[in-house]
PDB file of N, CA and C in Angstrom:
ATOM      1  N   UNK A   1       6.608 -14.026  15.643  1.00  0.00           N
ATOM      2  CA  UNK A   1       5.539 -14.199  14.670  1.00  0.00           C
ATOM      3  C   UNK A   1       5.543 -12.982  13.731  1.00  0.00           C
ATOM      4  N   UNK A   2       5.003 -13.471  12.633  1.00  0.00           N
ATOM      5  CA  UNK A   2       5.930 -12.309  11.839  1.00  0.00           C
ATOM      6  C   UNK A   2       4.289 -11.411  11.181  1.00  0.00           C
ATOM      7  N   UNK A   3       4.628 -10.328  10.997  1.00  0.00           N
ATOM      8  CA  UNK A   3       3.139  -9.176  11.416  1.00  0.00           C
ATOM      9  C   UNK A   3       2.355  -9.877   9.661  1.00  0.00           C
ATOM     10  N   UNK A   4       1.481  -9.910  10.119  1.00  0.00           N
ATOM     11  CA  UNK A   4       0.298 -10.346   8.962  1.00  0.00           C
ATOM     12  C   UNK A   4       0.029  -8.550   7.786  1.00  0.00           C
ATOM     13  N   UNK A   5       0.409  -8.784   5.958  1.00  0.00           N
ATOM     14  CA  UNK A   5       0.210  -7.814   5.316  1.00  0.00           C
ATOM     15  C   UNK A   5      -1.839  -7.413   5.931  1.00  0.00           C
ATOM     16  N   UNK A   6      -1.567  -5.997   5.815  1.00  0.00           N
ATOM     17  CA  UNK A   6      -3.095  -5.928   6.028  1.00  0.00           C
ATOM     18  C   UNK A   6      -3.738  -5.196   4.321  1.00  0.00           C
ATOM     19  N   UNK A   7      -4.758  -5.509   4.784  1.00  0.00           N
ATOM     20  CA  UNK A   7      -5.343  -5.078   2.546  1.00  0.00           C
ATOM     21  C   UNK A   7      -6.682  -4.419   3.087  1.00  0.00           C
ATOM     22  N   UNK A   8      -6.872  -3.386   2.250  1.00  0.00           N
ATOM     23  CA  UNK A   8      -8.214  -2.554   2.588  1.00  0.00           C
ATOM     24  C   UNK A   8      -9.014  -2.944   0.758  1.00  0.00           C
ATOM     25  N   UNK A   9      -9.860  -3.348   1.182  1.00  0.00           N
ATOM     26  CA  UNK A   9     -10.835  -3.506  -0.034  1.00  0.00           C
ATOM     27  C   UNK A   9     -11.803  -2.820  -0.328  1.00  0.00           C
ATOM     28  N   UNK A  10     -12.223  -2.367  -1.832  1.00  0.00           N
ATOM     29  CA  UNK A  10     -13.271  -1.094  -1.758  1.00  0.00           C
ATOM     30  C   UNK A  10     -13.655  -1.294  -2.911  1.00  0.00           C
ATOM     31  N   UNK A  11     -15.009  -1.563  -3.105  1.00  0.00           N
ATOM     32  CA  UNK A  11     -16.001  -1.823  -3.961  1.00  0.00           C
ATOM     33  C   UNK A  11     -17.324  -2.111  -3.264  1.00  0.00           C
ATOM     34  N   UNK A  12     -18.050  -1.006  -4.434  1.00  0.00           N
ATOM     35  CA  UNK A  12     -19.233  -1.243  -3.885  1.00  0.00           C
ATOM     36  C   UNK A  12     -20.591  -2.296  -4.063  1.00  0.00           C
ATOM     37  N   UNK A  13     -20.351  -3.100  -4.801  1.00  0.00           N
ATOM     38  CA  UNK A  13     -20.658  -4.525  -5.199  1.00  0.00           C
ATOM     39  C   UNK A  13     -20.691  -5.309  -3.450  1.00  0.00           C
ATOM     40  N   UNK A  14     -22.025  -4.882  -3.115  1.00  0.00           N
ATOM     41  CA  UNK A  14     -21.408  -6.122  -1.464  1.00  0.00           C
ATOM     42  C   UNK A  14     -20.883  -7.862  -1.982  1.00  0.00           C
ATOM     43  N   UNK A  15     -21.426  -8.119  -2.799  1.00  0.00           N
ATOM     44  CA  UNK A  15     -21.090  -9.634  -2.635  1.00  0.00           C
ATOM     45  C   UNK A  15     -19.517  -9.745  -3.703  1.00  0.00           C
ATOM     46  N   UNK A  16     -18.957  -8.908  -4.164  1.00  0.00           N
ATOM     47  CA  UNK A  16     -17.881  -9.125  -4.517  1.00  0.00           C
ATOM     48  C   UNK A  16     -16.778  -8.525  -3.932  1.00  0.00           C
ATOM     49  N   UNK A  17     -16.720  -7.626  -2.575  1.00  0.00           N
ATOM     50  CA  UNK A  17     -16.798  -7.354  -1.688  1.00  0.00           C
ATOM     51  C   UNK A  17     -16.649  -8.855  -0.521  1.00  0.00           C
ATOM     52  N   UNK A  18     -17.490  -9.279  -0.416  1.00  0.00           N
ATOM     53  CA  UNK A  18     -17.721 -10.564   0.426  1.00  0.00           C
ATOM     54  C   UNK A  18     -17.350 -11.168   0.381  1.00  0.00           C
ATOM     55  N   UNK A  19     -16.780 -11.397  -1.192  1.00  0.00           N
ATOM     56  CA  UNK A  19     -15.967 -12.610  -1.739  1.00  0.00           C
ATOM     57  C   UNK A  19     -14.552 -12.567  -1.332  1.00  0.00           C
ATOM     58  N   UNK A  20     -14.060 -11.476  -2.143  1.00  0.00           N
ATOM     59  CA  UNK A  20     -12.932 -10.719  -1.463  1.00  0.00           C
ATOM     60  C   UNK A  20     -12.246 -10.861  -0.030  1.00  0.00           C
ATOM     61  N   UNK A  21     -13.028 -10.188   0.563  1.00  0.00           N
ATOM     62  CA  UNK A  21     -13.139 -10.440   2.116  1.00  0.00           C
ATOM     63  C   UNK A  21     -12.415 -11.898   2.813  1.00  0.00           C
ATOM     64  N   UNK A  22     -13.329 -12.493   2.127  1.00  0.00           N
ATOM     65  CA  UNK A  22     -13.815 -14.415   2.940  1.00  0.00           C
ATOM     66  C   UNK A  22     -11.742 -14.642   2.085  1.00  0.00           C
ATOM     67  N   UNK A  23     -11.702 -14.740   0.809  1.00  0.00           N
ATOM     68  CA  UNK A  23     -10.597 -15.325   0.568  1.00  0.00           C
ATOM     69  C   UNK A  23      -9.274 -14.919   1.119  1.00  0.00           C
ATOM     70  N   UNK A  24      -9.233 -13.344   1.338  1.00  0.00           N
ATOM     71  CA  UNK A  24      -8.121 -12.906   1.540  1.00  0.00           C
ATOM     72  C   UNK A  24      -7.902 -13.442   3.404  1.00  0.00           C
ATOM     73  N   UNK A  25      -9.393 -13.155   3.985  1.00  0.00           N
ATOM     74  CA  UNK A  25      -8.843 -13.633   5.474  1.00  0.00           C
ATOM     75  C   UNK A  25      -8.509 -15.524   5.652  1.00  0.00           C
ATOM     76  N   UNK A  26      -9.412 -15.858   4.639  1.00  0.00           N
ATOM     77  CA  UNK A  26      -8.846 -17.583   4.432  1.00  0.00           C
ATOM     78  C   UNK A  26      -7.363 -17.409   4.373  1.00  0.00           C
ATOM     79  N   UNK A  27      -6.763 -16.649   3.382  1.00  0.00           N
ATOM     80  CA  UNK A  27      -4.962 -16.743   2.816  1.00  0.00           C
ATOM     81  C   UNK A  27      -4.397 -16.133   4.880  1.00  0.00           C
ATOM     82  N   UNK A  28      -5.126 -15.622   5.376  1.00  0.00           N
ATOM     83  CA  UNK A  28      -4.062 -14.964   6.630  1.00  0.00           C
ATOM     84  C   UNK A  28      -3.955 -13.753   6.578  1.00  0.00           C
ATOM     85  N   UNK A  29      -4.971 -12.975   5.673  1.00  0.00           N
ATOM     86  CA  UNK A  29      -4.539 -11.240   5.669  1.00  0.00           C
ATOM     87  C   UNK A  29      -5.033 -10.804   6.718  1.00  0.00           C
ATOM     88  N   UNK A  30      -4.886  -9.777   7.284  1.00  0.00           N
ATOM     89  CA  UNK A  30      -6.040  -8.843   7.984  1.00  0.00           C
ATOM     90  C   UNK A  30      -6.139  -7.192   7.176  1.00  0.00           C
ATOM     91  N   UNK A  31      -7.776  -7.378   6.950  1.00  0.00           N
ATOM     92  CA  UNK A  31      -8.287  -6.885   5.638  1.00  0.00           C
ATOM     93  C   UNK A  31      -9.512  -6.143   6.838  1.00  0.00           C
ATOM     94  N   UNK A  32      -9.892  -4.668   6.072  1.00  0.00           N
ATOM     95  CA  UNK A  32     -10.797  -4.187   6.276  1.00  0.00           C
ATOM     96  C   UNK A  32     -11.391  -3.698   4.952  1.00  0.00           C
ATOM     97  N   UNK A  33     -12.432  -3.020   5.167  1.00  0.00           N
ATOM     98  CA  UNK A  33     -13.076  -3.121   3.944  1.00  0.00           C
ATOM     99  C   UNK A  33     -14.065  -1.366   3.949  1.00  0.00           C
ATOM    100  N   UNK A  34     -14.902  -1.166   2.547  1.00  0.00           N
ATOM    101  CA  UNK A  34     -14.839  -0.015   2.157  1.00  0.00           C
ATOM    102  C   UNK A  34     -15.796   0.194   1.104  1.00  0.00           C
ATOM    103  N   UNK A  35     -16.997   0.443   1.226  1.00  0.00           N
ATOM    104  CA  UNK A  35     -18.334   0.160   0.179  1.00  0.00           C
ATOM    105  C   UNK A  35     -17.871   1.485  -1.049  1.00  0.00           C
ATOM    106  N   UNK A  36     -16.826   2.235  -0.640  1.00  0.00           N
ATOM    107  CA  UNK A  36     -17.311   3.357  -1.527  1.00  0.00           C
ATOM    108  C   UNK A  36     -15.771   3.830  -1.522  1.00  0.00           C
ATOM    109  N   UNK A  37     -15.468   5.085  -2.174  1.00  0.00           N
ATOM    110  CA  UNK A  37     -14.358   5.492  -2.252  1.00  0.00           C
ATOM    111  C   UNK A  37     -14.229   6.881  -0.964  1.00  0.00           C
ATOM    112  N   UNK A  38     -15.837   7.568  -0.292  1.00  0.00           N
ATOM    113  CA  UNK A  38     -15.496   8.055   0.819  1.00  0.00           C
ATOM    114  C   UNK A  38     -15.097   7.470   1.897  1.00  0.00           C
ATOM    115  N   UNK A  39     -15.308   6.365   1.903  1.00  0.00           N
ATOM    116  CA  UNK A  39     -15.338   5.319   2.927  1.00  0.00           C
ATOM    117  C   UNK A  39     -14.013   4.515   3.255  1.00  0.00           C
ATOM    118  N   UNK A  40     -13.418   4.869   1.795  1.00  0.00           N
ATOM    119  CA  UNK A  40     -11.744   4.415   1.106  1.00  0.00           C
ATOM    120  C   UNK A  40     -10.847   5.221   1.914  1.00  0.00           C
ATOM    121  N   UNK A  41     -11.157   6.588   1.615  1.00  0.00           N
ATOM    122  CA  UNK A  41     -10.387   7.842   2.516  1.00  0.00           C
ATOM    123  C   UNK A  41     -10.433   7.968   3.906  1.00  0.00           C
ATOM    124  N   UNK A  42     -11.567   7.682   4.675  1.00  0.00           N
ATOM    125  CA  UNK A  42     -11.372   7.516   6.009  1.00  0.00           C
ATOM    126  C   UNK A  42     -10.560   6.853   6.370  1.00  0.00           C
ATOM    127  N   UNK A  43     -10.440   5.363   5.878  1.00  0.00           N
ATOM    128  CA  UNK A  43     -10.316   4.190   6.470  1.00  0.00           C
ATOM    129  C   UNK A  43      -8.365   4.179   6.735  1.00  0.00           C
ATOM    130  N   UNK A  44      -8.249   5.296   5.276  1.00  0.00           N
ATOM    131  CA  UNK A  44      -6.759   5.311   4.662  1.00  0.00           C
ATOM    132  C   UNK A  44      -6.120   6.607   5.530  1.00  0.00           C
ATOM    133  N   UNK A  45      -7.496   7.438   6.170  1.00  0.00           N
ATOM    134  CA  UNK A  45      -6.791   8.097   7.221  1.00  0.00           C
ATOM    135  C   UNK A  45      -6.518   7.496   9.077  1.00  0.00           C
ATOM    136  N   UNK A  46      -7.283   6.177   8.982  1.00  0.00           N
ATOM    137  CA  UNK A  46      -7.402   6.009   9.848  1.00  0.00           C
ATOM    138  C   UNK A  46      -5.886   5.235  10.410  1.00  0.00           C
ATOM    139  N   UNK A  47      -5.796   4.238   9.231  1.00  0.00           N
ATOM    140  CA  UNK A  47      -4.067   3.645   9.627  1.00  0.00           C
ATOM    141  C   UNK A  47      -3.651   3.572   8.075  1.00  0.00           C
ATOM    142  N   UNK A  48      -2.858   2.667   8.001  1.00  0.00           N
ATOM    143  CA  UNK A  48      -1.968   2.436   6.895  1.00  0.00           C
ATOM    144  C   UNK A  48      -2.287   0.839   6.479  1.00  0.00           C
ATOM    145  N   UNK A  49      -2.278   0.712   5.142  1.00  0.00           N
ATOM    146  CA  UNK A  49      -2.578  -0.406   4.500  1.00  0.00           C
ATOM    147  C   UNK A  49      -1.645  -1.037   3.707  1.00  0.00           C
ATOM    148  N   UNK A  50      -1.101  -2.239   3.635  1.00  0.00           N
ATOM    149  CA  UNK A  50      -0.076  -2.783   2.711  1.00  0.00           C
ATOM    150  C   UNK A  50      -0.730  -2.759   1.342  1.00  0.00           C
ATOM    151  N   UNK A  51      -1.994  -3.165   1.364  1.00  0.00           N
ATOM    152  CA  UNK A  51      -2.488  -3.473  -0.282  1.00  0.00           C
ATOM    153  C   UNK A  51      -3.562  -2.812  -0.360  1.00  0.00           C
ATOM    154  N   UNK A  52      -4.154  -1.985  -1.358  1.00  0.00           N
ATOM    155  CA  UNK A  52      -5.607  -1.512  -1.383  1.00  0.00           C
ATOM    156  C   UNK A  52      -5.812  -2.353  -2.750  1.00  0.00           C
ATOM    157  N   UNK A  53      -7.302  -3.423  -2.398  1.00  0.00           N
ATOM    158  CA  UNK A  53      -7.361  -3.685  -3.598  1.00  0.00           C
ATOM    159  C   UNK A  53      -8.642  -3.064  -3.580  1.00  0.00           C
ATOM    160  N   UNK A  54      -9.281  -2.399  -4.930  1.00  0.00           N
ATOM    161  CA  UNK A  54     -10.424  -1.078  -5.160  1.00  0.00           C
ATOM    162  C   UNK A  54     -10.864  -1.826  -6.836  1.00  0.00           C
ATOM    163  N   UNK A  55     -12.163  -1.087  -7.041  1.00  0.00           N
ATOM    164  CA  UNK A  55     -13.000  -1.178  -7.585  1.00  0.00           C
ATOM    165  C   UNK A  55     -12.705   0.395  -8.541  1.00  0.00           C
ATOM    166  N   UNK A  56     -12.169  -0.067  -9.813  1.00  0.00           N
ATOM    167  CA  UNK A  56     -12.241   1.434 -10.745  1.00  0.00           C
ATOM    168  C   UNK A  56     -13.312   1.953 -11.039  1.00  0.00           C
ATOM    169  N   UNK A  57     -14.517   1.730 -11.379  1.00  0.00           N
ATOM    170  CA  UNK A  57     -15.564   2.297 -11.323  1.00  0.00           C
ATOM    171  C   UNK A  57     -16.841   2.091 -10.106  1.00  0.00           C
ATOM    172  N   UNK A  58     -16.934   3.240  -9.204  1.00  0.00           N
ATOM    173  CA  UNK A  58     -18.172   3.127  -8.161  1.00  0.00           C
ATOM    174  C   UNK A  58     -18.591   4.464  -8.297  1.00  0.00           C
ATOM    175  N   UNK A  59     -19.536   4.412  -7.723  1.00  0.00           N
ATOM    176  CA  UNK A  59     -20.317   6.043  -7.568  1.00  0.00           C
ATOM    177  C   UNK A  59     -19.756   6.971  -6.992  1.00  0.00           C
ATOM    178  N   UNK A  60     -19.317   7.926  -6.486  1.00  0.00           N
ATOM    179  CA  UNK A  60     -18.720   9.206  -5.644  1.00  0.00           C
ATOM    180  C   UNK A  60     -16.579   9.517  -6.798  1.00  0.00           C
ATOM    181  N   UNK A  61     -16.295   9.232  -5.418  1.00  0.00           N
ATOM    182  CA  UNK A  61     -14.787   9.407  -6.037  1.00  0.00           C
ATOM    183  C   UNK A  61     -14.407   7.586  -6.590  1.00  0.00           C
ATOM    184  N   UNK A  62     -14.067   7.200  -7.946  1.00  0.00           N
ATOM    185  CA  UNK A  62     -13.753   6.584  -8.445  1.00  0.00           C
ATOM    186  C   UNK A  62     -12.630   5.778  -8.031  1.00  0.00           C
ATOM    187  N   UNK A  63     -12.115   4.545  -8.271  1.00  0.00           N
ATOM    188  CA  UNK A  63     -11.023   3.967  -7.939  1.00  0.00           C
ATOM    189  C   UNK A  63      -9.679   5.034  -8.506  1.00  0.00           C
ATOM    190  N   UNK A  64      -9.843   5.783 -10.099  1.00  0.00           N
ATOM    191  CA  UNK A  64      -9.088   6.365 -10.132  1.00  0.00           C
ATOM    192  C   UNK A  64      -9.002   7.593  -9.916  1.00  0.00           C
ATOM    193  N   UNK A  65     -10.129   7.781  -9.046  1.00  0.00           N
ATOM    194  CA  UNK A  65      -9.770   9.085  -8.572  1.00  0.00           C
ATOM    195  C   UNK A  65      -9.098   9.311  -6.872  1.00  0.00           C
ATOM    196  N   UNK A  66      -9.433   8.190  -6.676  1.00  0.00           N
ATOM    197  CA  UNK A  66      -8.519   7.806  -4.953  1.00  0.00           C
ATOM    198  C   UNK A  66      -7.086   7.644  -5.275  1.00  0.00           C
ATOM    199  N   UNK A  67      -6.849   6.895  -7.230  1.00  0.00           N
ATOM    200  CA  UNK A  67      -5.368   6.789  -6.936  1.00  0.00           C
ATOM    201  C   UNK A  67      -4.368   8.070  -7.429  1.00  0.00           C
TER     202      UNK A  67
END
């Protein structure tokens, strides 16, 4: 069985966020998720992610400031 891409999502919008979420685990991802861009950095220290999809503008460190 062949390993599922995993995607970390980060925006702080919960319901676009939610949306996010619901479709990507519908497609077969395994996705965690990330209200903020401190929350981005943990998560990115915690393992490794195939896809980060992020939010360019949120409050703290920015989408482009994570990239």
């Amino acid at each position: 069985m062949p390993k599922r891409s995993s995607v970390l999502v980060v925006d702080d919008d919960p319901e676009m966020r939610e949306l996010l979420l619901d479709v990507l685990r519908q497609d077969g991802y395994d996705v965690a998720e990330a209200k903020d861009g401190t929350e981005a950095v943990l998560a990115l220290r915690a393992r490794p992610f195939d896809v980060i999809v992020m939010d360019k503008n949120m409050p703290g460190p920015s989408g482009l400031d994570l990239l």
